[in-house]
PDB file of N, CA and C in Angstrom:
ATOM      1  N   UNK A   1      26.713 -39.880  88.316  1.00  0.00           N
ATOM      2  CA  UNK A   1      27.137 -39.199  89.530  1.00  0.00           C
ATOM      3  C   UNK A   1      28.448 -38.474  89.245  1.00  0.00           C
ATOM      4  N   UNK A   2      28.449 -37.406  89.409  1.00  0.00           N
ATOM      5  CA  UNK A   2      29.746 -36.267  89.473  1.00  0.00           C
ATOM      6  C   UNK A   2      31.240 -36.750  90.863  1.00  0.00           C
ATOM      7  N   UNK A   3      31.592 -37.364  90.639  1.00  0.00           N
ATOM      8  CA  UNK A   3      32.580 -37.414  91.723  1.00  0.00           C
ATOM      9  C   UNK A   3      33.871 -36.496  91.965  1.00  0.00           C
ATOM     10  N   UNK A   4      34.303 -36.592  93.306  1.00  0.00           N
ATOM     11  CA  UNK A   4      35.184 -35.524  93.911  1.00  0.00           C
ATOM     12  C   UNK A   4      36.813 -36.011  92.764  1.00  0.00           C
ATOM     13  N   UNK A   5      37.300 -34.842  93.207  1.00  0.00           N
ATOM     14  CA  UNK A   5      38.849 -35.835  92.767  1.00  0.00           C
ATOM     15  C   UNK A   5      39.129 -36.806  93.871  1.00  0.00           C
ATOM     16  N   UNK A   6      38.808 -36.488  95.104  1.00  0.00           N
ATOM     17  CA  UNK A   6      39.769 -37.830  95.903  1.00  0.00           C
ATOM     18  C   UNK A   6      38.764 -38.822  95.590  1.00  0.00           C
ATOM     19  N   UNK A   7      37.210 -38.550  95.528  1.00  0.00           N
ATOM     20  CA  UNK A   7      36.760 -40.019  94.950  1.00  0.00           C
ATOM     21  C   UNK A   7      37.318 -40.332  93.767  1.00  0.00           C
ATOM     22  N   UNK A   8      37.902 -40.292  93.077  1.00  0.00           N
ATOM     23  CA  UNK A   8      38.031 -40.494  91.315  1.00  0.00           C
ATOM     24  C   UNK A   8      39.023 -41.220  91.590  1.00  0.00           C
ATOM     25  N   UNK A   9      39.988 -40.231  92.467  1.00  0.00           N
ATOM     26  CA  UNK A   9      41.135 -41.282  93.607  1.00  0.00           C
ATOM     27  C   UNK A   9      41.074 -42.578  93.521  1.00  0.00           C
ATOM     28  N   UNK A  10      40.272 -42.235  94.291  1.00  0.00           N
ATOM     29  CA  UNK A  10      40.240 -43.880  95.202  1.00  0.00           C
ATOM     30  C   UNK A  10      38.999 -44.683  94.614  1.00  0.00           C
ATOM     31  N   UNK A  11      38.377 -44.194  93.364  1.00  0.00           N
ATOM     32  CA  UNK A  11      38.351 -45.587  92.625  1.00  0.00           C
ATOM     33  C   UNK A  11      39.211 -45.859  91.803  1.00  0.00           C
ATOM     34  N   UNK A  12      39.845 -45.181  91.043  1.00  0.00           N
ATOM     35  CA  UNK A  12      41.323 -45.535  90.185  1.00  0.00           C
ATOM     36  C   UNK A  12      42.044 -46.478  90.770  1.00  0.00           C
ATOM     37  N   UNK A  13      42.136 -45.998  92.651  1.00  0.00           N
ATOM     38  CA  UNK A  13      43.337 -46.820  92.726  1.00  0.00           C
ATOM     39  C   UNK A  13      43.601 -48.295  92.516  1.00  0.00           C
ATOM     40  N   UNK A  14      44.384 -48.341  92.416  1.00  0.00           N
ATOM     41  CA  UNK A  14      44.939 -50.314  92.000  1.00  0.00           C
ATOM     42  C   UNK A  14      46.038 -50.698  93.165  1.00  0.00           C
ATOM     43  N   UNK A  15      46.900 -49.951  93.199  1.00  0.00           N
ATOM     44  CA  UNK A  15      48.136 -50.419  94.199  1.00  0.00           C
ATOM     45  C   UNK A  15      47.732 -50.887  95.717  1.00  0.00           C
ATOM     46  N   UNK A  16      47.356 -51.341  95.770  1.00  0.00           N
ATOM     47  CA  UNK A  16      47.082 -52.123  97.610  1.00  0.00           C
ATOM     48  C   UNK A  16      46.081 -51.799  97.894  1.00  0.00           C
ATOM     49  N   UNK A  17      46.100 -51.765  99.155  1.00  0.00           N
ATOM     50  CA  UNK A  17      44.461 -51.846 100.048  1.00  0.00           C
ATOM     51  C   UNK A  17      43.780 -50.320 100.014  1.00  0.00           C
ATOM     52  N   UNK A  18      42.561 -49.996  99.997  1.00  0.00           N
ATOM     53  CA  UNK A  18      42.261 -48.858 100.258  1.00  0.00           C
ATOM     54  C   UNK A  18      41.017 -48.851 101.520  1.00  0.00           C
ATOM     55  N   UNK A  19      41.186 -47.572 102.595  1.00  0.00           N
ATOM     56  CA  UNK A  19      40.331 -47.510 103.231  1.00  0.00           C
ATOM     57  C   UNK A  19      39.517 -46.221 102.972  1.00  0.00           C
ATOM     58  N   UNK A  20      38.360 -46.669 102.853  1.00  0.00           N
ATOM     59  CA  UNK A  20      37.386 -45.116 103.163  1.00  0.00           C
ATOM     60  C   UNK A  20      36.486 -44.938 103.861  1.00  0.00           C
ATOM     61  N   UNK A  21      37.407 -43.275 104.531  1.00  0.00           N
ATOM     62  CA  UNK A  21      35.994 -42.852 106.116  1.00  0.00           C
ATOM     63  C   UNK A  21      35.771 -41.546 105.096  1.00  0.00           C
ATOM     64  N   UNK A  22      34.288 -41.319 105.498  1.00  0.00           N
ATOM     65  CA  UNK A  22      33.468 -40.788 105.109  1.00  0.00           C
ATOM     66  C   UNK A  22      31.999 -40.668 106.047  1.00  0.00           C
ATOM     67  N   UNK A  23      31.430 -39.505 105.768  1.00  0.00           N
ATOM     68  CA  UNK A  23      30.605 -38.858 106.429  1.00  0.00           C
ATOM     69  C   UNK A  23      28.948 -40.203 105.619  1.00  0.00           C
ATOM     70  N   UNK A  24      27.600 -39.846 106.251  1.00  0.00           N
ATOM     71  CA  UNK A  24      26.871 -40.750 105.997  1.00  0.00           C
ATOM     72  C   UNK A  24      26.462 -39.580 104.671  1.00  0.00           C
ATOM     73  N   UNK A  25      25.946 -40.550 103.611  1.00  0.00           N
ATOM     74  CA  UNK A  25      25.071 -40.037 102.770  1.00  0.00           C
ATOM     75  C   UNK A  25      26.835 -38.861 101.310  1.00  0.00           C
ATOM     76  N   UNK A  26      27.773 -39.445 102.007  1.00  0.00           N
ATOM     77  CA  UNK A  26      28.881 -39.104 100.852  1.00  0.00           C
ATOM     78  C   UNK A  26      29.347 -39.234  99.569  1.00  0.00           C
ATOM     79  N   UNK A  27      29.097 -41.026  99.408  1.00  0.00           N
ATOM     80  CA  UNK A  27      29.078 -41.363  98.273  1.00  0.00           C
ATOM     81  C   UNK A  27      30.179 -42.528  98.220  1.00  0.00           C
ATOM     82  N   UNK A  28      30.061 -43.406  99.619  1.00  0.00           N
ATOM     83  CA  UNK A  28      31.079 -44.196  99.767  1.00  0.00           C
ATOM     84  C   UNK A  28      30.266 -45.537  99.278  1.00  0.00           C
ATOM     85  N   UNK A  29      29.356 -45.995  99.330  1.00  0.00           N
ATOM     86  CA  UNK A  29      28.827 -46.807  98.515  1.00  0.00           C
ATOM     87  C   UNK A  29      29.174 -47.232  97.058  1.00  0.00           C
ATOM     88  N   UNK A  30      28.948 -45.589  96.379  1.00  0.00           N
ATOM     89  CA  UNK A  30      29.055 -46.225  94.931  1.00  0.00           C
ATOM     90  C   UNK A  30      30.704 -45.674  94.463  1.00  0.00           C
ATOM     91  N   UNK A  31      31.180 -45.304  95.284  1.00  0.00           N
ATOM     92  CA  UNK A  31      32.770 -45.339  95.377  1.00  0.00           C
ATOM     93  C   UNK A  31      33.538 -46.626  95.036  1.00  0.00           C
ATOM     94  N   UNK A  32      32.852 -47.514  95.989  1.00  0.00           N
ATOM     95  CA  UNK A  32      32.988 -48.885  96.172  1.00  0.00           C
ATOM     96  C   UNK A  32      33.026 -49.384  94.768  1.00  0.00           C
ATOM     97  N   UNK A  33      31.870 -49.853  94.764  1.00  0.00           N
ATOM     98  CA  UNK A  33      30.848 -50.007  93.768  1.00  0.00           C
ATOM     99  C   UNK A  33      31.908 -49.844  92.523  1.00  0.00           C
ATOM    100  N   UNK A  34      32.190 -48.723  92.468  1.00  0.00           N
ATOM    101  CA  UNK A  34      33.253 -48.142  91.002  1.00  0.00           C
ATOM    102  C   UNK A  34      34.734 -48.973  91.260  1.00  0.00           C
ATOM    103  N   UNK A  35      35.043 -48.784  92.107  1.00  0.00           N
ATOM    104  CA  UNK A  35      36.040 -49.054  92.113  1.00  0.00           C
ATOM    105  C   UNK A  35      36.471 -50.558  92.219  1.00  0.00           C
ATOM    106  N   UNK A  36      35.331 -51.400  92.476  1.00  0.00           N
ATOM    107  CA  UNK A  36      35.623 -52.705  91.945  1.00  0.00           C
ATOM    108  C   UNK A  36      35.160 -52.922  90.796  1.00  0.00           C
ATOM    109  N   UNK A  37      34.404 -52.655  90.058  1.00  0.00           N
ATOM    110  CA  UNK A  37      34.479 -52.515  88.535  1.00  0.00           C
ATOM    111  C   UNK A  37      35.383 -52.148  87.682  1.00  0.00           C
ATOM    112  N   UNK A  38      36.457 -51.118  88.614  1.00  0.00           N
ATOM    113  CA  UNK A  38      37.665 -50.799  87.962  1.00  0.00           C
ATOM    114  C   UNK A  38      39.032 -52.031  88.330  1.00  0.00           C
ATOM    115  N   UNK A  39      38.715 -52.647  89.341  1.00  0.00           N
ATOM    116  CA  UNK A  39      39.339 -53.694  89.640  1.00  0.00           C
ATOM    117  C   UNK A  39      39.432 -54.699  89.123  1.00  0.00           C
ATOM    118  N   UNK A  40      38.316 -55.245  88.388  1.00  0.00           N
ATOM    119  CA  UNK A  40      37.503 -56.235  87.273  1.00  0.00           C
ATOM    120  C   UNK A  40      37.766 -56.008  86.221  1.00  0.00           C
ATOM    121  N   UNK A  41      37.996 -54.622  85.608  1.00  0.00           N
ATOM    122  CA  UNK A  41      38.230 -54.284  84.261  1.00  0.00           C
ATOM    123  C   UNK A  41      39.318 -54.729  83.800  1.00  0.00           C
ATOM    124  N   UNK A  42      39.470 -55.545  82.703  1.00  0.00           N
ATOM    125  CA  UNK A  42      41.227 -55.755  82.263  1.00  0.00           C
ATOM    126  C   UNK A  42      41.978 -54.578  81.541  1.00  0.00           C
ATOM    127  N   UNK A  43      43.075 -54.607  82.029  1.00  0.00           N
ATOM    128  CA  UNK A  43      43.903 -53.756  81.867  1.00  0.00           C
ATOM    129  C   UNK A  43      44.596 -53.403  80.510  1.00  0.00           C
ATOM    130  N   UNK A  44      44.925 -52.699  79.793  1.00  0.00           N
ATOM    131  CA  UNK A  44      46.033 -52.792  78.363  1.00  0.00           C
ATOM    132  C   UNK A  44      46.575 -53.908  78.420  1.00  0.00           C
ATOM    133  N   UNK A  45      47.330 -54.131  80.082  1.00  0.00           N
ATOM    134  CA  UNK A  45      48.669 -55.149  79.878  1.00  0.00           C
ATOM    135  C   UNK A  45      47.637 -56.643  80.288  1.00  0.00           C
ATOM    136  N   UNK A  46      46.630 -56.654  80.134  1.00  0.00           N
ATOM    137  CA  UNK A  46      45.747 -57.763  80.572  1.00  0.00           C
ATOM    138  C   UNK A  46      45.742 -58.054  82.554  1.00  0.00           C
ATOM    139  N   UNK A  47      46.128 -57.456  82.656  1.00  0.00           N
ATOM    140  CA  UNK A  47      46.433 -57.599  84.275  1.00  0.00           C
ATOM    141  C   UNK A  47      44.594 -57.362  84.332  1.00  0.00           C
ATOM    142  N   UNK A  48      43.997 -58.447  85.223  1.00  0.00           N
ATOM    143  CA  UNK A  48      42.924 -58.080  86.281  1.00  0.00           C
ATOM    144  C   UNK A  48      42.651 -58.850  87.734  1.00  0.00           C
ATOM    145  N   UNK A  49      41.601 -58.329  88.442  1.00  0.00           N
ATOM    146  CA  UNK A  49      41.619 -58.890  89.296  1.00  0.00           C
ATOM    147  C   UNK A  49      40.480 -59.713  89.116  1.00  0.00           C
ATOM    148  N   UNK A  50      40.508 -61.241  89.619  1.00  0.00           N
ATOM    149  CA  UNK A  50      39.046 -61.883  89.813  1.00  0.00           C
ATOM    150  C   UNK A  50      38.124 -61.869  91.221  1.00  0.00           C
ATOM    151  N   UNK A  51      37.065 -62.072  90.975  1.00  0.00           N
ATOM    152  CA  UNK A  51      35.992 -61.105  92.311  1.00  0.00           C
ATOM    153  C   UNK A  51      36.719 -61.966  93.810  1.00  0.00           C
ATOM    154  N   UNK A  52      36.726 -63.192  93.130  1.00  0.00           N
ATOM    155  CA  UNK A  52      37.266 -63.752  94.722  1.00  0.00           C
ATOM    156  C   UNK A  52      38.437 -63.128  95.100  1.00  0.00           C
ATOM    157  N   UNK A  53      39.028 -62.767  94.665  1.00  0.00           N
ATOM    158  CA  UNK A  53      40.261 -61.998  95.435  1.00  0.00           C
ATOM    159  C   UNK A  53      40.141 -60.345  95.582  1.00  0.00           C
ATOM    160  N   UNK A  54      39.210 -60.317  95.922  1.00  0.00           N
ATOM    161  CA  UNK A  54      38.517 -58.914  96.557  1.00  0.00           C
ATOM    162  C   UNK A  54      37.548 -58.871  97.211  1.00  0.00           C
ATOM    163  N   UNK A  55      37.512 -58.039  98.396  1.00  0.00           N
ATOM    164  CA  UNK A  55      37.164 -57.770  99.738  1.00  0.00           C
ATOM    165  C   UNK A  55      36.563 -56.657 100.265  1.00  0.00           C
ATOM    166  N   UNK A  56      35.372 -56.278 100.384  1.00  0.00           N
ATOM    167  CA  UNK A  56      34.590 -55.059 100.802  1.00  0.00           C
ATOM    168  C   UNK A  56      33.760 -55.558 101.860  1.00  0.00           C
ATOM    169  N   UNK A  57      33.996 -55.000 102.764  1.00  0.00           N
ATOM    170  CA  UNK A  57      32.928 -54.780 103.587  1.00  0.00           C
ATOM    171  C   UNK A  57      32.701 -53.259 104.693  1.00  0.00           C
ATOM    172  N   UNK A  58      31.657 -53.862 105.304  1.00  0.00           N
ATOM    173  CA  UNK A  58      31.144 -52.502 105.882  1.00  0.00           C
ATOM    174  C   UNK A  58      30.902 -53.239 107.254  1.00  0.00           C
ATOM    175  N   UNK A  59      29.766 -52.074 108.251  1.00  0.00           N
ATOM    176  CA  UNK A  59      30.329 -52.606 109.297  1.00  0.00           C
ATOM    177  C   UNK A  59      28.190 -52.658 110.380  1.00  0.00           C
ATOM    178  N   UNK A  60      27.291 -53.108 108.799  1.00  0.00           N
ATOM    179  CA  UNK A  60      26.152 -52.899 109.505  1.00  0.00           C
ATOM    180  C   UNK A  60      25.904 -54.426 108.437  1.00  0.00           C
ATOM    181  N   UNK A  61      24.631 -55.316 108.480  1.00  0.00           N
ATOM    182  CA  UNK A  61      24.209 -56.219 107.612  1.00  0.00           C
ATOM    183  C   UNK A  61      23.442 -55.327 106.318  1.00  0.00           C
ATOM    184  N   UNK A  62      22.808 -54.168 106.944  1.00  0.00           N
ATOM    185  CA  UNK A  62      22.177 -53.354 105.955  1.00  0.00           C
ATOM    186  C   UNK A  62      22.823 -52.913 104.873  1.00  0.00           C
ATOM    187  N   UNK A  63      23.976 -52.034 105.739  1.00  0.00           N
ATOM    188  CA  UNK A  63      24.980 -51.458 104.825  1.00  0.00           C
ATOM    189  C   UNK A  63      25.770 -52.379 103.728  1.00  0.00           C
ATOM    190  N   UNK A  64      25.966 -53.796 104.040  1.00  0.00           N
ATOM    191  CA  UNK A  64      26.450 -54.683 103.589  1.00  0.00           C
ATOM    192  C   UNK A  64      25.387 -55.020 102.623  1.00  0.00           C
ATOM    193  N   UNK A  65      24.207 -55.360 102.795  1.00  0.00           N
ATOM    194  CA  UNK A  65      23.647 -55.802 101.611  1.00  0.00           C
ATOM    195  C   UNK A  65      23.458 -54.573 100.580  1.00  0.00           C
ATOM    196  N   UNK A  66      22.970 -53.159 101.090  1.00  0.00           N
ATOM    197  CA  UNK A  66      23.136 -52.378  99.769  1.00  0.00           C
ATOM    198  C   UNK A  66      24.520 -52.258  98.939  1.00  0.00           C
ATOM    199  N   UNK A  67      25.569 -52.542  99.569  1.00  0.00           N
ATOM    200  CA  UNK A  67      26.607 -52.610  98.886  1.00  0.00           C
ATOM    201  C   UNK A  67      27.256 -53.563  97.636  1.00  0.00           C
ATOM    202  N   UNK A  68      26.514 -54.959  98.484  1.00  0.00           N
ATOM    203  CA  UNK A  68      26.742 -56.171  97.816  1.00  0.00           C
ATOM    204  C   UNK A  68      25.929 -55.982  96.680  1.00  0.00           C
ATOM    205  N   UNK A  69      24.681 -55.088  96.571  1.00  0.00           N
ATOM    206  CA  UNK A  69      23.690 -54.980  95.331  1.00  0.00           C
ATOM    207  C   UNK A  69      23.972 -54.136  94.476  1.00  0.00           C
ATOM    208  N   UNK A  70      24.992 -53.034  95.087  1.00  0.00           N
ATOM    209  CA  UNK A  70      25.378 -52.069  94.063  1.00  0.00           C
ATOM    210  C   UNK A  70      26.380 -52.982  93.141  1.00  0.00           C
ATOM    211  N   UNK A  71      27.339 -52.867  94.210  1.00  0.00           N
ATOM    212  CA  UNK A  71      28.406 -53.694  92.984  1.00  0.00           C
ATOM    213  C   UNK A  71      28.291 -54.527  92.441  1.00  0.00           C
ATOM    214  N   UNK A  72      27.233 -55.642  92.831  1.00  0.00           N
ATOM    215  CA  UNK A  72      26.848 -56.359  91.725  1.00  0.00           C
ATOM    216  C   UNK A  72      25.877 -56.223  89.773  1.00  0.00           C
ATOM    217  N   UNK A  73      25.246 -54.872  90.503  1.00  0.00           N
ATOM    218  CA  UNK A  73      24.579 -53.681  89.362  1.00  0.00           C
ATOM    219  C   UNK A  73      25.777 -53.170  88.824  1.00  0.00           C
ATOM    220  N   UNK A  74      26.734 -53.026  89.417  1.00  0.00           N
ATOM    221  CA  UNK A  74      27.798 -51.866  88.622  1.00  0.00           C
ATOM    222  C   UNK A  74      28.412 -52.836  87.792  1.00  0.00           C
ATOM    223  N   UNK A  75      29.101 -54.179  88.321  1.00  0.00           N
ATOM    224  CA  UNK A  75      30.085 -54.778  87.350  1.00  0.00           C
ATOM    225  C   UNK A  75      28.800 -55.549  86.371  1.00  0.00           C
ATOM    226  N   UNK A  76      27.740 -55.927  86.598  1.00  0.00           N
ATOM    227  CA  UNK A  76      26.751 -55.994  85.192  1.00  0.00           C
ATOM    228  C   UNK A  76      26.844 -55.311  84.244  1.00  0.00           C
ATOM    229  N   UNK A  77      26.053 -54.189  84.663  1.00  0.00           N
ATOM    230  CA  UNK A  77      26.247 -53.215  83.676  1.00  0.00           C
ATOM    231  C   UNK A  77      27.633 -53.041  82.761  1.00  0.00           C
ATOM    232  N   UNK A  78      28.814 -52.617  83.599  1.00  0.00           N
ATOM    233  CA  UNK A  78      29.569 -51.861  82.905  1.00  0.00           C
ATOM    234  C   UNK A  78      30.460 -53.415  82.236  1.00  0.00           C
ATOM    235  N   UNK A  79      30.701 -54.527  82.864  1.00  0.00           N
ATOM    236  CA  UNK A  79      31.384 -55.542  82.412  1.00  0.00           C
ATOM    237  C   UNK A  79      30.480 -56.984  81.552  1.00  0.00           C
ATOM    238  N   UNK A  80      28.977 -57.075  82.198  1.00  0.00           N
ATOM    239  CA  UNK A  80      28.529 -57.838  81.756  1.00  0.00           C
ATOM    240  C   UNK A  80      28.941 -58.943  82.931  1.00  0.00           C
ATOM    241  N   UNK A  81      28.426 -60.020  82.368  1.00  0.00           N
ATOM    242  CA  UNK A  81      28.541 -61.466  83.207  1.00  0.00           C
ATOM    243  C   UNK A  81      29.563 -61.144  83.884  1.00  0.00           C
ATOM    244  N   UNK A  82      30.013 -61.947  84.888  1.00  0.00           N
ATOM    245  CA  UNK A  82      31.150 -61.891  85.792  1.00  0.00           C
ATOM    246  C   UNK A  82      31.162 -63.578  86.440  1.00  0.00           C
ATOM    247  N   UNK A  83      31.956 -64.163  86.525  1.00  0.00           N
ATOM    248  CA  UNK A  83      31.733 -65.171  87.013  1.00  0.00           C
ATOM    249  C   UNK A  83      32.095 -65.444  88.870  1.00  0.00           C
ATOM    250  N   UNK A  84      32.017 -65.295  90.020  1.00  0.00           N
ATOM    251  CA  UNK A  84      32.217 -65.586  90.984  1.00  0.00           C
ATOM    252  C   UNK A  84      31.722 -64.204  91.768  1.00  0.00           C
ATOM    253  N   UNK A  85      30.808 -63.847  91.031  1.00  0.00           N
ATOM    254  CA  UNK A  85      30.570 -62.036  91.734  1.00  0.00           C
ATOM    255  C   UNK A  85      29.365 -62.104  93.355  1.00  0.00           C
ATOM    256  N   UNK A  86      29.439 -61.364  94.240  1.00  0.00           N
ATOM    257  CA  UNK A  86      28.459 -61.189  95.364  1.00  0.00           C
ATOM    258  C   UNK A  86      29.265 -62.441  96.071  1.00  0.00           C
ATOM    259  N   UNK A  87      30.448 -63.075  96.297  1.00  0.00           N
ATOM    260  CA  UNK A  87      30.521 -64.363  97.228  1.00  0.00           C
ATOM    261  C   UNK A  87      30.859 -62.722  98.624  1.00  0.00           C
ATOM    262  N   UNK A  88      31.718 -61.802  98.866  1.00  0.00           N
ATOM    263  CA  UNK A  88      32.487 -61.887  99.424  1.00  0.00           C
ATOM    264  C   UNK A  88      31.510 -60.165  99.946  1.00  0.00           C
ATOM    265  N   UNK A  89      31.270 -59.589  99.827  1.00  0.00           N
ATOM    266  CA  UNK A  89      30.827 -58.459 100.260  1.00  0.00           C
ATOM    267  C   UNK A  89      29.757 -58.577 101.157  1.00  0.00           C
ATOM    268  N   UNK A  90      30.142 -57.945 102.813  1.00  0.00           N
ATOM    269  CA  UNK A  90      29.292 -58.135 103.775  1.00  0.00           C
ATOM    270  C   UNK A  90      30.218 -57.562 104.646  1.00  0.00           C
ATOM    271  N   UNK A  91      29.186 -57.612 106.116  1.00  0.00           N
ATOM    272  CA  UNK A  91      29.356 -56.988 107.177  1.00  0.00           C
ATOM    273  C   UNK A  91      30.718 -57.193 108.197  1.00  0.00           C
ATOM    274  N   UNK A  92      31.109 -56.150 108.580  1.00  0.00           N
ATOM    275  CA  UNK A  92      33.427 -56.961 109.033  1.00  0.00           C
ATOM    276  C   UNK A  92      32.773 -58.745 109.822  1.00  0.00           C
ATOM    277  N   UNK A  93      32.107 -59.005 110.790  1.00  0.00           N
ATOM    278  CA  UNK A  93      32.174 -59.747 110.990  1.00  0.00           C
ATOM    279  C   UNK A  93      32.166 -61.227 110.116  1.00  0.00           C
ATOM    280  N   UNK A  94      30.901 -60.832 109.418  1.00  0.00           N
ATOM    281  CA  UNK A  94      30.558 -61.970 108.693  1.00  0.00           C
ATOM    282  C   UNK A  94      31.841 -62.146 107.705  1.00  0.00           C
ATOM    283  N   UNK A  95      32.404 -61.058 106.900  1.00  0.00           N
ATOM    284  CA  UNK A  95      33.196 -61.371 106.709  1.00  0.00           C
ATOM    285  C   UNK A  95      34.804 -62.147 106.766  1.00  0.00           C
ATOM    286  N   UNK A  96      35.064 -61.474 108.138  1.00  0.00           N
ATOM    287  CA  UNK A  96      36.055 -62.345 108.899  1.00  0.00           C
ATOM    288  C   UNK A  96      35.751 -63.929 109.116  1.00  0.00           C
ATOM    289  N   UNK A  97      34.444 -64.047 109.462  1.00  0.00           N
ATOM    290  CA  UNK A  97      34.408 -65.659 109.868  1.00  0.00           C
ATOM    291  C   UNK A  97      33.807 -66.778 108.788  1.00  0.00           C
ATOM    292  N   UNK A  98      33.868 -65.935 106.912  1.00  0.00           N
ATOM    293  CA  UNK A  98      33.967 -66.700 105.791  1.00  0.00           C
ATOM    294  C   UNK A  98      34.873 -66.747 105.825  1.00  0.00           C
ATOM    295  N   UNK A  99      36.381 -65.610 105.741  1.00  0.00           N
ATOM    296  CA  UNK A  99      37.743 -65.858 105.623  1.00  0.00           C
ATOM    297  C   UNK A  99      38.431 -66.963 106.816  1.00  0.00           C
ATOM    298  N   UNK A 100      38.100 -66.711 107.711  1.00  0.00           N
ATOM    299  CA  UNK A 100      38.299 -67.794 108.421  1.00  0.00           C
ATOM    300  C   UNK A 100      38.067 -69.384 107.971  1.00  0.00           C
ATOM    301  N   UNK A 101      36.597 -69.521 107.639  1.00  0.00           N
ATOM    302  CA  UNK A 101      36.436 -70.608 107.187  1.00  0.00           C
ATOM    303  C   UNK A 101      36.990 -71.617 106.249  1.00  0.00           C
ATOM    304  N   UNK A 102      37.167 -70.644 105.223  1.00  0.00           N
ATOM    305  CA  UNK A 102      37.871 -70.730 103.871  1.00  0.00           C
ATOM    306  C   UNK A 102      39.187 -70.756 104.659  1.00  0.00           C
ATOM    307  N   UNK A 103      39.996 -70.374 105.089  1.00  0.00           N
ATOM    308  CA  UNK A 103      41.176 -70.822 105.066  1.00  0.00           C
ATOM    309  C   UNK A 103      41.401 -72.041 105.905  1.00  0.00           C
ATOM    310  N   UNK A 104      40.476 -72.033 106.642  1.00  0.00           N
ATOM    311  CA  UNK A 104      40.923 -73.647 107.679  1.00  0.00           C
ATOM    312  C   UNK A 104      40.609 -74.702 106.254  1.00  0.00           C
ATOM    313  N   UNK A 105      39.108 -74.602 105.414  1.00  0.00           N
ATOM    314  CA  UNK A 105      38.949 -75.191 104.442  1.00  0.00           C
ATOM    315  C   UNK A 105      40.639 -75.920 103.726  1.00  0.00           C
ATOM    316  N   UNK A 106      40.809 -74.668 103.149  1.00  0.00           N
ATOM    317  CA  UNK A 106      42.204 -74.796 102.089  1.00  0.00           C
ATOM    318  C   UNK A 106      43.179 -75.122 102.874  1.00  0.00           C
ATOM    319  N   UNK A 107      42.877 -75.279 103.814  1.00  0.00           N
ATOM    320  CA  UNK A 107      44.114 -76.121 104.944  1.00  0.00           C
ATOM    321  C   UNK A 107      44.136 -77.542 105.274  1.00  0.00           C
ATOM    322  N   UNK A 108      42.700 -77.779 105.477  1.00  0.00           N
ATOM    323  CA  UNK A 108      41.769 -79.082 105.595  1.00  0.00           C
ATOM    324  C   UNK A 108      41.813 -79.310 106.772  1.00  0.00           C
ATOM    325  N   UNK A 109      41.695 -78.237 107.454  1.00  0.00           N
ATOM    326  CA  UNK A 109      41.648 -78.140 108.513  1.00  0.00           C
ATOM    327  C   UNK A 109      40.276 -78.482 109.395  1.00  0.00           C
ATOM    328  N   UNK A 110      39.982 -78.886 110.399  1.00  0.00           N
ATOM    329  CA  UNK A 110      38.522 -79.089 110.820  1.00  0.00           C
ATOM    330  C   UNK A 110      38.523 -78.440 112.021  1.00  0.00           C
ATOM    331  N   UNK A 111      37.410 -77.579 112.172  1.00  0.00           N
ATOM    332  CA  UNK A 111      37.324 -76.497 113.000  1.00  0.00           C
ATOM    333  C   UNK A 111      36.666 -77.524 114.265  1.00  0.00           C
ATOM    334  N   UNK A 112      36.474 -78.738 114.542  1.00  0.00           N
ATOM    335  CA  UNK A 112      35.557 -79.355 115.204  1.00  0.00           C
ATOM    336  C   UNK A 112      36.360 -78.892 116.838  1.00  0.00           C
ATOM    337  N   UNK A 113      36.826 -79.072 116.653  1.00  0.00           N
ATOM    338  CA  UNK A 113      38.097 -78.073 118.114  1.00  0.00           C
ATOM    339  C   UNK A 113      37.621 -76.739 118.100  1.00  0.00           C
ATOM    340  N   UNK A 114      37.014 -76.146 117.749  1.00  0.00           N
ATOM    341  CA  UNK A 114      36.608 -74.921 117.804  1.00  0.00           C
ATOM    342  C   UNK A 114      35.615 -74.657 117.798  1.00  0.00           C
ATOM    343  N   UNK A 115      35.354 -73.148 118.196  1.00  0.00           N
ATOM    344  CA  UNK A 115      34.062 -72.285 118.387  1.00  0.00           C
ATOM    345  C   UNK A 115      34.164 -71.443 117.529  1.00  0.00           C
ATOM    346  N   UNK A 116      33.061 -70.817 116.627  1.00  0.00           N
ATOM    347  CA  UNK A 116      33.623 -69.481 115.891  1.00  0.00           C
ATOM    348  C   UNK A 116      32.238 -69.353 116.402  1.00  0.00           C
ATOM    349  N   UNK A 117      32.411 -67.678 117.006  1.00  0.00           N
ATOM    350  CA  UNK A 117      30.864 -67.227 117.698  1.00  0.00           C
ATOM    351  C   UNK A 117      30.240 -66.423 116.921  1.00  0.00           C
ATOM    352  N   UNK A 118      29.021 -66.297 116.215  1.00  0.00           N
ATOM    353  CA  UNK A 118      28.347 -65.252 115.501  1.00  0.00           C
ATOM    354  C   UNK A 118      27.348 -65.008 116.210  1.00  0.00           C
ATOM    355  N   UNK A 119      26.510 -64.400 115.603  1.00  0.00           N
ATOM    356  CA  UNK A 119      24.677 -64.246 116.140  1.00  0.00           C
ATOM    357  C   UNK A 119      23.740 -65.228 116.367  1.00  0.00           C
ATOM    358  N   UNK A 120      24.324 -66.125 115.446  1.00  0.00           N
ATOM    359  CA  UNK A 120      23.938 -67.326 115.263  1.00  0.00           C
ATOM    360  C   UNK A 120      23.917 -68.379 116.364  1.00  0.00           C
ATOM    361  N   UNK A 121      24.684 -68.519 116.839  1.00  0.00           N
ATOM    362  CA  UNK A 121      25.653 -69.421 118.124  1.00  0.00           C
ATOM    363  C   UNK A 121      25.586 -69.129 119.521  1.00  0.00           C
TER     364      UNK A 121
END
């Protein structure tokens, strides 16, 4: 795939969070996709990131699972094995209420006082 410069952008980037709006059918998928492979990649200075400490999502279950399948095709391919890859890519909600979970978890916290409402519930 031929990408724009601001896509080339914003998969390069490394320094903090990135958001991307984009029109349907743009190329924000495998934007993604690249750009956590470039996130994964180790660096000269060995600096990388590991998958659990990265965060994509989208804002449909659909959209979320083609995403979760790309990037899991992309860092194969271009990195090979990966160890902790596909936990975290999904839809804003679902996402929010793993991060949620996980942190009451690492707190030891017990949600039994609580409601967390999904589709589910």
């Amino acid at each position: 795939m031929d990408f724009t410069p601001t896509q080339r952008e914003a998969i390069g980037h490394r320094d903090g969070h990135l958001q991307l709006i984009a029109c349907a059918g743009s190329g924000k998928t495998e934007v993604v996709a690249r750009r956590v492979v470039e996130l994964l990649r180790p660096r000269a200075d060995g600096d990388r990131l590991v998958p659990g400490n990265i965060v994509a999502f989208t804002f449909t279950e659909k959209a979320a699972a083609e995403l979760k399948d790309r990037i899991v095709r992309r860092v194969r391919d271009e990195l090979g094995p990966t160890p902790g890859m596909a936990e975290e890519p999904g839809a804003a909600g679902a996402v929010r209420r793993s991060l949620l979970l996980r942190q009451a978890e690492l707190r030891s916290e017990k949600l039994a006082d609580n409601t967390v409402y999904t589709r589910d519930t």
